[in-house]
ModelCIF file with pLDDT and N, C-alpha, C, O atoms, coordinates in Angstrom:
data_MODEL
#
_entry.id   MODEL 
#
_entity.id                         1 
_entity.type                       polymer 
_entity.pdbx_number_of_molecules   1 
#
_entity_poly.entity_id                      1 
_entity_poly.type                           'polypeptide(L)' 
_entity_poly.nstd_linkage                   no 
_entity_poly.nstd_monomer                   no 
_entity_poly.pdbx_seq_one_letter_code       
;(UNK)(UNK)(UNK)(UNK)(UNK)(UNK)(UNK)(UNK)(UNK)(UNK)(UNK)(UNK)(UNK)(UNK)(UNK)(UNK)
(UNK)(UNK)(UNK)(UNK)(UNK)(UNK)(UNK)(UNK)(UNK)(UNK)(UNK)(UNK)(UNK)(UNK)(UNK)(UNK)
(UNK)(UNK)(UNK)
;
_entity_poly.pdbx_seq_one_letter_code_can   XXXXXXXXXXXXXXXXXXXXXXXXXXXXXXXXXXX 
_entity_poly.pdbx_strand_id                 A 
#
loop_
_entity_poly_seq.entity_id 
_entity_poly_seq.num 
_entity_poly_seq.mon_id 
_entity_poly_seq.hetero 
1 1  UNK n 
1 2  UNK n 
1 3  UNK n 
1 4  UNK n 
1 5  UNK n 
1 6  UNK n 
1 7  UNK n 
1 8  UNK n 
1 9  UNK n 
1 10 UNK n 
1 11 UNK n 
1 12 UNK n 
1 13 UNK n 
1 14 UNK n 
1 15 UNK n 
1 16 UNK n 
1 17 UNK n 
1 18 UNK n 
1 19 UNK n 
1 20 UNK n 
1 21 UNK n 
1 22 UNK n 
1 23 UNK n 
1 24 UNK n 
1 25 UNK n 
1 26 UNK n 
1 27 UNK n 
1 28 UNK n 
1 29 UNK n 
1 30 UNK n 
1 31 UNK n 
1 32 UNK n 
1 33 UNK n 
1 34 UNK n 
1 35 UNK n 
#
_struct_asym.id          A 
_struct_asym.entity_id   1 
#
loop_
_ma_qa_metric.id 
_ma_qa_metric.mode 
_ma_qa_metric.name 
_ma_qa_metric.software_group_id 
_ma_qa_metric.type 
1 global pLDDT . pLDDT 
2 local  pLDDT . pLDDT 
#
_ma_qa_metric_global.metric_id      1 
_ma_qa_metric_global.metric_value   96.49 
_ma_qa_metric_global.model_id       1 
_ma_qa_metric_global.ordinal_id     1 
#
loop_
_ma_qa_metric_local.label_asym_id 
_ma_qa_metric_local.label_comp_id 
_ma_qa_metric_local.label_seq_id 
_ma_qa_metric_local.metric_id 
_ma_qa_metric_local.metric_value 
_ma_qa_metric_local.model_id 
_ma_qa_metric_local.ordinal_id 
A UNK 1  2 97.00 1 1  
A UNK 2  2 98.00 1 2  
A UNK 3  2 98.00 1 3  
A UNK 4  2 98.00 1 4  
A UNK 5  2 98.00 1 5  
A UNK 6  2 98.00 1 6  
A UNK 7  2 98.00 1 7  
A UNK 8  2 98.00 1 8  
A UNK 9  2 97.00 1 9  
A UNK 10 2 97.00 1 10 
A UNK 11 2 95.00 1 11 
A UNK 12 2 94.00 1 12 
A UNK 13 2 94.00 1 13 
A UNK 14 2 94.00 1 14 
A UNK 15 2 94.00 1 15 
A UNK 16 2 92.00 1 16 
A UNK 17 2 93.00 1 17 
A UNK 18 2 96.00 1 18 
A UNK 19 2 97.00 1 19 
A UNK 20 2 97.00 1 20 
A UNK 21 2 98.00 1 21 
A UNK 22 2 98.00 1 22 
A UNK 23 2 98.00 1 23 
A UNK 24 2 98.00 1 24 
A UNK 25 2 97.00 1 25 
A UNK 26 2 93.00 1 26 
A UNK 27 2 95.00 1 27 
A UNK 28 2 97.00 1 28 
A UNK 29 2 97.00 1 29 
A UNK 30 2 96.00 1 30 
A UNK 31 2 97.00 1 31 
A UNK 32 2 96.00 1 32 
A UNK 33 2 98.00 1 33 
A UNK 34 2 98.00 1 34 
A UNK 35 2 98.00 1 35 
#
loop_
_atom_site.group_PDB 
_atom_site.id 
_atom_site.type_symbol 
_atom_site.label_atom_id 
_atom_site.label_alt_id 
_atom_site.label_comp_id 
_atom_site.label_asym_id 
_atom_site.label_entity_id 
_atom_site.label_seq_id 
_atom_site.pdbx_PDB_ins_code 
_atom_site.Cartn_x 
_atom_site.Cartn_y 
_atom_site.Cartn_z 
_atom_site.occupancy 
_atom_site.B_iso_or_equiv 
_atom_site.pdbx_formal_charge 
_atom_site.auth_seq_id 
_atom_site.auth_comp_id 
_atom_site.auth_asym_id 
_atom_site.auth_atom_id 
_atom_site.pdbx_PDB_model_num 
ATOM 1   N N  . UNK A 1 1  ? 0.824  -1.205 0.000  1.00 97.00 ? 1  UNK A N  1 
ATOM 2   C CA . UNK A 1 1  ? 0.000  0.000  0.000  1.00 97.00 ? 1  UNK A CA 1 
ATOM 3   C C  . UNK A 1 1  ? 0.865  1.265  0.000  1.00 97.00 ? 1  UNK A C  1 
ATOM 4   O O  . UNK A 1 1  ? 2.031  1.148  0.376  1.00 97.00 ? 1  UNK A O  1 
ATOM 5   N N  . UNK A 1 2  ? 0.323  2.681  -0.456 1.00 98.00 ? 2  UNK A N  1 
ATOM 6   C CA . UNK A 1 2  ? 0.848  3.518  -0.409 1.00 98.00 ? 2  UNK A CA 1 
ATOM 7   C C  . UNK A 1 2  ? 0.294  4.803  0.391  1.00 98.00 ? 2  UNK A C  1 
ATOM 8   O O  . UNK A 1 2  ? -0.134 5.713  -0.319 1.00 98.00 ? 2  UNK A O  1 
ATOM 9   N N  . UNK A 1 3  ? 0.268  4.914  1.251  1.00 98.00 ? 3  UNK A N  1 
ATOM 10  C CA . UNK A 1 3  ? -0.262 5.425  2.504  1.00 98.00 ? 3  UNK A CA 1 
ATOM 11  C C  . UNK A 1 3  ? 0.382  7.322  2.298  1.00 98.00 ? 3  UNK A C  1 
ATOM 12  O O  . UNK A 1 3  ? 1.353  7.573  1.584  1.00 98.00 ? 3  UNK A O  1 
ATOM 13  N N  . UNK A 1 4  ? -0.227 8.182  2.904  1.00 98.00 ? 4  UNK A N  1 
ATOM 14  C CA . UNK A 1 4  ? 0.183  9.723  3.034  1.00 98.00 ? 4  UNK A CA 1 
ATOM 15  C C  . UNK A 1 4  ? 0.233  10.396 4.143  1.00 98.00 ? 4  UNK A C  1 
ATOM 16  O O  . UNK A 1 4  ? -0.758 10.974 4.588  1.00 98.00 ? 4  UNK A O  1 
ATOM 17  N N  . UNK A 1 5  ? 1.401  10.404 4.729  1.00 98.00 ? 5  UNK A N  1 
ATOM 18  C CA . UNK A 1 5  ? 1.016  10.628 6.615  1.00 98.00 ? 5  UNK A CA 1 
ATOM 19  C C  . UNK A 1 5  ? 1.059  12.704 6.076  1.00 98.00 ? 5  UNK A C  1 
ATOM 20  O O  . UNK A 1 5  ? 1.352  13.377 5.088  1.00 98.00 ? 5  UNK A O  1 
ATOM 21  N N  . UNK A 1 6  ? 0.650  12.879 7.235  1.00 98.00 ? 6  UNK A N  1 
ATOM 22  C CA . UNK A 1 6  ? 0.433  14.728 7.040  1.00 98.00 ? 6  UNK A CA 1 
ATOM 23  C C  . UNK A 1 6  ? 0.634  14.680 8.519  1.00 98.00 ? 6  UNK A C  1 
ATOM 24  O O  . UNK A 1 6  ? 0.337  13.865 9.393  1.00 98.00 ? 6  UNK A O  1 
ATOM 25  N N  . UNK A 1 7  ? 1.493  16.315 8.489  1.00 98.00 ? 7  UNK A N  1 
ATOM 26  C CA . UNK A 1 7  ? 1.869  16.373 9.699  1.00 98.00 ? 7  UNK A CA 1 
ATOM 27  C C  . UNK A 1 7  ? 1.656  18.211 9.833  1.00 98.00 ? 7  UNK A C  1 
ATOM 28  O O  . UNK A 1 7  ? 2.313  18.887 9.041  1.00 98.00 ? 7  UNK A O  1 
ATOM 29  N N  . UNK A 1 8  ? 0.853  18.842 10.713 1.00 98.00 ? 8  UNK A N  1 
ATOM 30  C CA . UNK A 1 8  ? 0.287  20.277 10.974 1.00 98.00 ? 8  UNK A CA 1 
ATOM 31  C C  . UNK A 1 8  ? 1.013  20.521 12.242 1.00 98.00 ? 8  UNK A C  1 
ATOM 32  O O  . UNK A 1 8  ? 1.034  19.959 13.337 1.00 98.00 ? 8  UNK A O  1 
ATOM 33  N N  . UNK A 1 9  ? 1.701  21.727 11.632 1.00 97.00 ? 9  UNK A N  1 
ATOM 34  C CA . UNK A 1 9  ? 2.973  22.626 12.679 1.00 97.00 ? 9  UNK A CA 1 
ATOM 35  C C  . UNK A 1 9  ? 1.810  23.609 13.632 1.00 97.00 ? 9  UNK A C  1 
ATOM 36  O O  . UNK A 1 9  ? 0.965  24.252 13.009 1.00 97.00 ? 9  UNK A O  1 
ATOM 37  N N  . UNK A 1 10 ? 1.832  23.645 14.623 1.00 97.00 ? 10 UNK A N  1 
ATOM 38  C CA . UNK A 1 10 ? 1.498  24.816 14.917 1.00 97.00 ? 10 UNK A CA 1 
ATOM 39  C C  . UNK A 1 10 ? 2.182  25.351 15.847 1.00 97.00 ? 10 UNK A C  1 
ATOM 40  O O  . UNK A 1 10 ? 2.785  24.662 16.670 1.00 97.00 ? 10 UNK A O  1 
ATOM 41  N N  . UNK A 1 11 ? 2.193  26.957 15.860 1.00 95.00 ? 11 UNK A N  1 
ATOM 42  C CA . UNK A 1 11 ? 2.858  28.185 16.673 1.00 95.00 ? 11 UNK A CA 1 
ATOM 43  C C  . UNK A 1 11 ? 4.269  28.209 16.056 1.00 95.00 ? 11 UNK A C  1 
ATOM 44  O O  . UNK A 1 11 ? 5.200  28.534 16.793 1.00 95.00 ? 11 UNK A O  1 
ATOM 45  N N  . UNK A 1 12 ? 4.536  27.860 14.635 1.00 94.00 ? 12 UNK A N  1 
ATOM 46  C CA . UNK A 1 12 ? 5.628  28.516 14.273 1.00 94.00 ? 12 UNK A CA 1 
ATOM 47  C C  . UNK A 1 12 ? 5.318  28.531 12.888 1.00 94.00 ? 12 UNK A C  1 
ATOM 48  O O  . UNK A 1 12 ? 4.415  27.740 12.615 1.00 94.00 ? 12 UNK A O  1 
ATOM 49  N N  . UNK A 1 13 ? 5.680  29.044 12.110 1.00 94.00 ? 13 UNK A N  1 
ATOM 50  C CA . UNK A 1 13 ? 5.980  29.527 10.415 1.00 94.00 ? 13 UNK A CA 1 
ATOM 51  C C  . UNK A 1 13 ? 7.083  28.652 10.045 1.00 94.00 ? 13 UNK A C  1 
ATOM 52  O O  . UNK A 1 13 ? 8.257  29.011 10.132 1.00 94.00 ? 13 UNK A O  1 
ATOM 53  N N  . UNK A 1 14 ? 6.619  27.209 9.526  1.00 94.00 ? 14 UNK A N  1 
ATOM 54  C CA . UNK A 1 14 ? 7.757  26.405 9.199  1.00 94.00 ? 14 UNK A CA 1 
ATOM 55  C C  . UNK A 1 14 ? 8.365  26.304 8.113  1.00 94.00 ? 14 UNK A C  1 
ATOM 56  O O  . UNK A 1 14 ? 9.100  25.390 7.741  1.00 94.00 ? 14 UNK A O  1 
ATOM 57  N N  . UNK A 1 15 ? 7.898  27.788 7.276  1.00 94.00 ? 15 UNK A N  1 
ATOM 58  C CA . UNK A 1 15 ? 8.395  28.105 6.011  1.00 94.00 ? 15 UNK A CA 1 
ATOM 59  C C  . UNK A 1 15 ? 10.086 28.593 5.793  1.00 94.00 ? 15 UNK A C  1 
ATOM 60  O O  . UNK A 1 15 ? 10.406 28.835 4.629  1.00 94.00 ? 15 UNK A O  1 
ATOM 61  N N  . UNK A 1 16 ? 11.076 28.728 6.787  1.00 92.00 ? 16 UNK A N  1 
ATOM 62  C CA . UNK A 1 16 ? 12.169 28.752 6.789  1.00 92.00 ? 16 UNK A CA 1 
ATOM 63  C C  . UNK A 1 16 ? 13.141 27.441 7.644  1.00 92.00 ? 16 UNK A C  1 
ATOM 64  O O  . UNK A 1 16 ? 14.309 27.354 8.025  1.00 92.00 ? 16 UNK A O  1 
ATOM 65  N N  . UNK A 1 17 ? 12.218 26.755 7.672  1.00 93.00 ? 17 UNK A N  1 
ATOM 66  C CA . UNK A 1 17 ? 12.026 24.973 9.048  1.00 93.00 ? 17 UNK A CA 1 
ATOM 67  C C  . UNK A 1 17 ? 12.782 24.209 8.038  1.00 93.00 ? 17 UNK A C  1 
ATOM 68  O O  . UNK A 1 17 ? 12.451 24.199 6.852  1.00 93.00 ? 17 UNK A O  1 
ATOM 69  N N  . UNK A 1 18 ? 13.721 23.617 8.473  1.00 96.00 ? 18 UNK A N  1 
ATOM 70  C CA . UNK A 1 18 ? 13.902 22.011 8.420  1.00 96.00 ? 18 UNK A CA 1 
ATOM 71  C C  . UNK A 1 18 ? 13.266 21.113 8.913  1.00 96.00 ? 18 UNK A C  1 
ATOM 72  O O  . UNK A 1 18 ? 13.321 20.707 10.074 1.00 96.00 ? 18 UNK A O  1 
ATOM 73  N N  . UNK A 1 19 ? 12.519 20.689 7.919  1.00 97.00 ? 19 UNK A N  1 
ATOM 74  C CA . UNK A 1 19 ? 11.625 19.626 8.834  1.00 97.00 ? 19 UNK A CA 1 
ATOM 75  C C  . UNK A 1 19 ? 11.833 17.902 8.575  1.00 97.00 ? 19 UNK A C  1 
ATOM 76  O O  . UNK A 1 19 ? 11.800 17.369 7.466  1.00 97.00 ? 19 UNK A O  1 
ATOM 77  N N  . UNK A 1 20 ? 12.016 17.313 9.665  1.00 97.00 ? 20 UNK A N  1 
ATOM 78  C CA . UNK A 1 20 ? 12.157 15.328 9.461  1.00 97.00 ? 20 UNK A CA 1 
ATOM 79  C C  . UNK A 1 20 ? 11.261 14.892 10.007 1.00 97.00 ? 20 UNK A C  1 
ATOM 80  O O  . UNK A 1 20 ? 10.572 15.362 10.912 1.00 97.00 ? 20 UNK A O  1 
ATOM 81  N N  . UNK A 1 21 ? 11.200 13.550 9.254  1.00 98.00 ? 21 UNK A N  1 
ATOM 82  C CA . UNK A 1 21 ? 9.739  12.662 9.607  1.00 98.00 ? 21 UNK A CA 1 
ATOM 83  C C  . UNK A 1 21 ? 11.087 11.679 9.987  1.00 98.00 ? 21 UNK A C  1 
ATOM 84  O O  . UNK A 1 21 ? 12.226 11.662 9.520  1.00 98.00 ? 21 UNK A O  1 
ATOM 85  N N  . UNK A 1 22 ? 10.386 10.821 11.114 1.00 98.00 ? 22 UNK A N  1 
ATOM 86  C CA . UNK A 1 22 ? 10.940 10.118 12.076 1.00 98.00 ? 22 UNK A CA 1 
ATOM 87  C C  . UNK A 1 22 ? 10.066 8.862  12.300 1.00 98.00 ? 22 UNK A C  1 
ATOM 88  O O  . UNK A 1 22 ? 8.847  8.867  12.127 1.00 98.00 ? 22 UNK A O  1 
ATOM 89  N N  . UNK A 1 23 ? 10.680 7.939  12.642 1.00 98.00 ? 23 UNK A N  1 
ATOM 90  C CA . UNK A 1 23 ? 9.599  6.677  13.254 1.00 98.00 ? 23 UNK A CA 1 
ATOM 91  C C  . UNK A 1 23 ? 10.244 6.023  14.354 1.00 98.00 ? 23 UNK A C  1 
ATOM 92  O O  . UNK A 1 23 ? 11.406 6.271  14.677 1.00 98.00 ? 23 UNK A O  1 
ATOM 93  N N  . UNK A 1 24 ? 9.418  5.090  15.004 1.00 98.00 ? 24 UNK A N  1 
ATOM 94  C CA . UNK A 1 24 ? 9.817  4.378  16.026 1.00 98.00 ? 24 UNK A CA 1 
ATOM 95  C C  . UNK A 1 24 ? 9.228  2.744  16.264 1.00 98.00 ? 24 UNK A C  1 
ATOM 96  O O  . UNK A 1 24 ? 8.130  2.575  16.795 1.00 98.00 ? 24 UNK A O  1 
ATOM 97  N N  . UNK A 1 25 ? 9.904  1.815  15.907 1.00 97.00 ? 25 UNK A N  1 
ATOM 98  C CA . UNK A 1 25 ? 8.917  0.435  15.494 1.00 97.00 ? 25 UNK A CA 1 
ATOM 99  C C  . UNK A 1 25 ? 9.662  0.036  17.001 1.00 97.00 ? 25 UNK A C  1 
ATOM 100 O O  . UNK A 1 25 ? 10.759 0.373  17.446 1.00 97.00 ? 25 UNK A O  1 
ATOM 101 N N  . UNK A 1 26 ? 8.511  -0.883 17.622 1.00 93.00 ? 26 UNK A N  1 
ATOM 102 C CA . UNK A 1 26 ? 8.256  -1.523 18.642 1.00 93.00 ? 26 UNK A CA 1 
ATOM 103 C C  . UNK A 1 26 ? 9.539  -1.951 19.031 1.00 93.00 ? 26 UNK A C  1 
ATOM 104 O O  . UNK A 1 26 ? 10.334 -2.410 18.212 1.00 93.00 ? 26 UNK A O  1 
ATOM 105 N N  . UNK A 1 27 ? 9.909  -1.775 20.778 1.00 95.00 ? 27 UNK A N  1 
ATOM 106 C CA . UNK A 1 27 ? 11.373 -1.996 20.820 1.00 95.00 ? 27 UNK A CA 1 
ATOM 107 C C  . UNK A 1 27 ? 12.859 -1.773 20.625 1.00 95.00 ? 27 UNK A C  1 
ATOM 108 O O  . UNK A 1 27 ? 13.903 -2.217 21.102 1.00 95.00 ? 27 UNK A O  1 
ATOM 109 N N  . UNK A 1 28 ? 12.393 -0.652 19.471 1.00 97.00 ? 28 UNK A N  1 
ATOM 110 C CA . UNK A 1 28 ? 13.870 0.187  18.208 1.00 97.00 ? 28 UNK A CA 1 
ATOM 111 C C  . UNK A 1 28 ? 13.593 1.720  18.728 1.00 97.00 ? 28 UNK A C  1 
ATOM 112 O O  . UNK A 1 28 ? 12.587 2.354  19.047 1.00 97.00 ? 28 UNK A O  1 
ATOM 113 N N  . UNK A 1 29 ? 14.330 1.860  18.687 1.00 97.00 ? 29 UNK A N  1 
ATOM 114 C CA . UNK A 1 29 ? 14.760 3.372  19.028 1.00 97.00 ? 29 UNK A CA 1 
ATOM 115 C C  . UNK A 1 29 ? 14.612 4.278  18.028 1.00 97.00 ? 29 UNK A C  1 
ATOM 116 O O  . UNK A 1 29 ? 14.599 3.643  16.974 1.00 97.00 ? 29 UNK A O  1 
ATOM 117 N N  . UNK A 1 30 ? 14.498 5.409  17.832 1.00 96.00 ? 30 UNK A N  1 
ATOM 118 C CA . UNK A 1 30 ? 13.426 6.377  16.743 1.00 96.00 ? 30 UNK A CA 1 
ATOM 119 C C  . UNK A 1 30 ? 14.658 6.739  16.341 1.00 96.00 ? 30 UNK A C  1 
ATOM 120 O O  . UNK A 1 30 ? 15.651 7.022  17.012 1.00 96.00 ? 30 UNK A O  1 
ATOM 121 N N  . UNK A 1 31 ? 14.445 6.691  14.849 1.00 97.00 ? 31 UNK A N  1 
ATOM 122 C CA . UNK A 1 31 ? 15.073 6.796  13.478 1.00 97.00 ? 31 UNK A CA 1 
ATOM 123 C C  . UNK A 1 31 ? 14.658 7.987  12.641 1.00 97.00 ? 31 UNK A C  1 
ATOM 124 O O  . UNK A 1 31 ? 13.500 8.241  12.309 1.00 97.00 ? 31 UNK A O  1 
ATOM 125 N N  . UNK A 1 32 ? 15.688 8.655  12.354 1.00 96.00 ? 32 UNK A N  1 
ATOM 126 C CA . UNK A 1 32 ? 15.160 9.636  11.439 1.00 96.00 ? 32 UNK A CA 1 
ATOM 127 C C  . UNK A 1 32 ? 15.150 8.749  9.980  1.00 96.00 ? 32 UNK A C  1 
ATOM 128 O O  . UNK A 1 32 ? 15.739 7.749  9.570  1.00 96.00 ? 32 UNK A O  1 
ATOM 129 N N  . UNK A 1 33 ? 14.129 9.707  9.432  1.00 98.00 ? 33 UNK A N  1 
ATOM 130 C CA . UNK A 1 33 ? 13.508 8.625  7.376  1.00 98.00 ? 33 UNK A CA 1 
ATOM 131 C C  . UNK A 1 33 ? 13.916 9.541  6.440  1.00 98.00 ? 33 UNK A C  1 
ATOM 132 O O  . UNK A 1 33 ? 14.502 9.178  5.420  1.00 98.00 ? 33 UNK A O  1 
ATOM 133 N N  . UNK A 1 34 ? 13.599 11.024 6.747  1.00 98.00 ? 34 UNK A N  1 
ATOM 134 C CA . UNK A 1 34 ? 13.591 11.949 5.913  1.00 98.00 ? 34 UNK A CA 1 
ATOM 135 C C  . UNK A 1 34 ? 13.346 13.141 6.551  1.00 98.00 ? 34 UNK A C  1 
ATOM 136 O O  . UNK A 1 34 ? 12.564 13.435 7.455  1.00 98.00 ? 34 UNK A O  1 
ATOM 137 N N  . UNK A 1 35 ? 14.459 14.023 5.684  1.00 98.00 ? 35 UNK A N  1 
ATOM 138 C CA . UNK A 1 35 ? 14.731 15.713 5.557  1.00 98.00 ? 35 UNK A CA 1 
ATOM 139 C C  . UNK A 1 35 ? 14.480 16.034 4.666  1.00 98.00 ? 35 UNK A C  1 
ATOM 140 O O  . UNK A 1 35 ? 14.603 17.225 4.381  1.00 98.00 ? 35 UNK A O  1 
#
């Protein structure tokens, strides 16, 4: 499947932001995926 996660900033203007999506699978320690 091809799934679309969305993620809503609020109280900052993340238009000058680096932003990463991160995960954490059961047991594993949270991984950055993407910048």
């Amino acid at each position: 499947d091809s799934p679309r996660l969305s993620c809503i900033v609020r109280g900052t203007d993340i238009s000058m932001a680096v932003m990463g999506w991160y995960r954490q699978a059961p047991g594993k320690q949270r991984e950055l995926v993407a910048v």
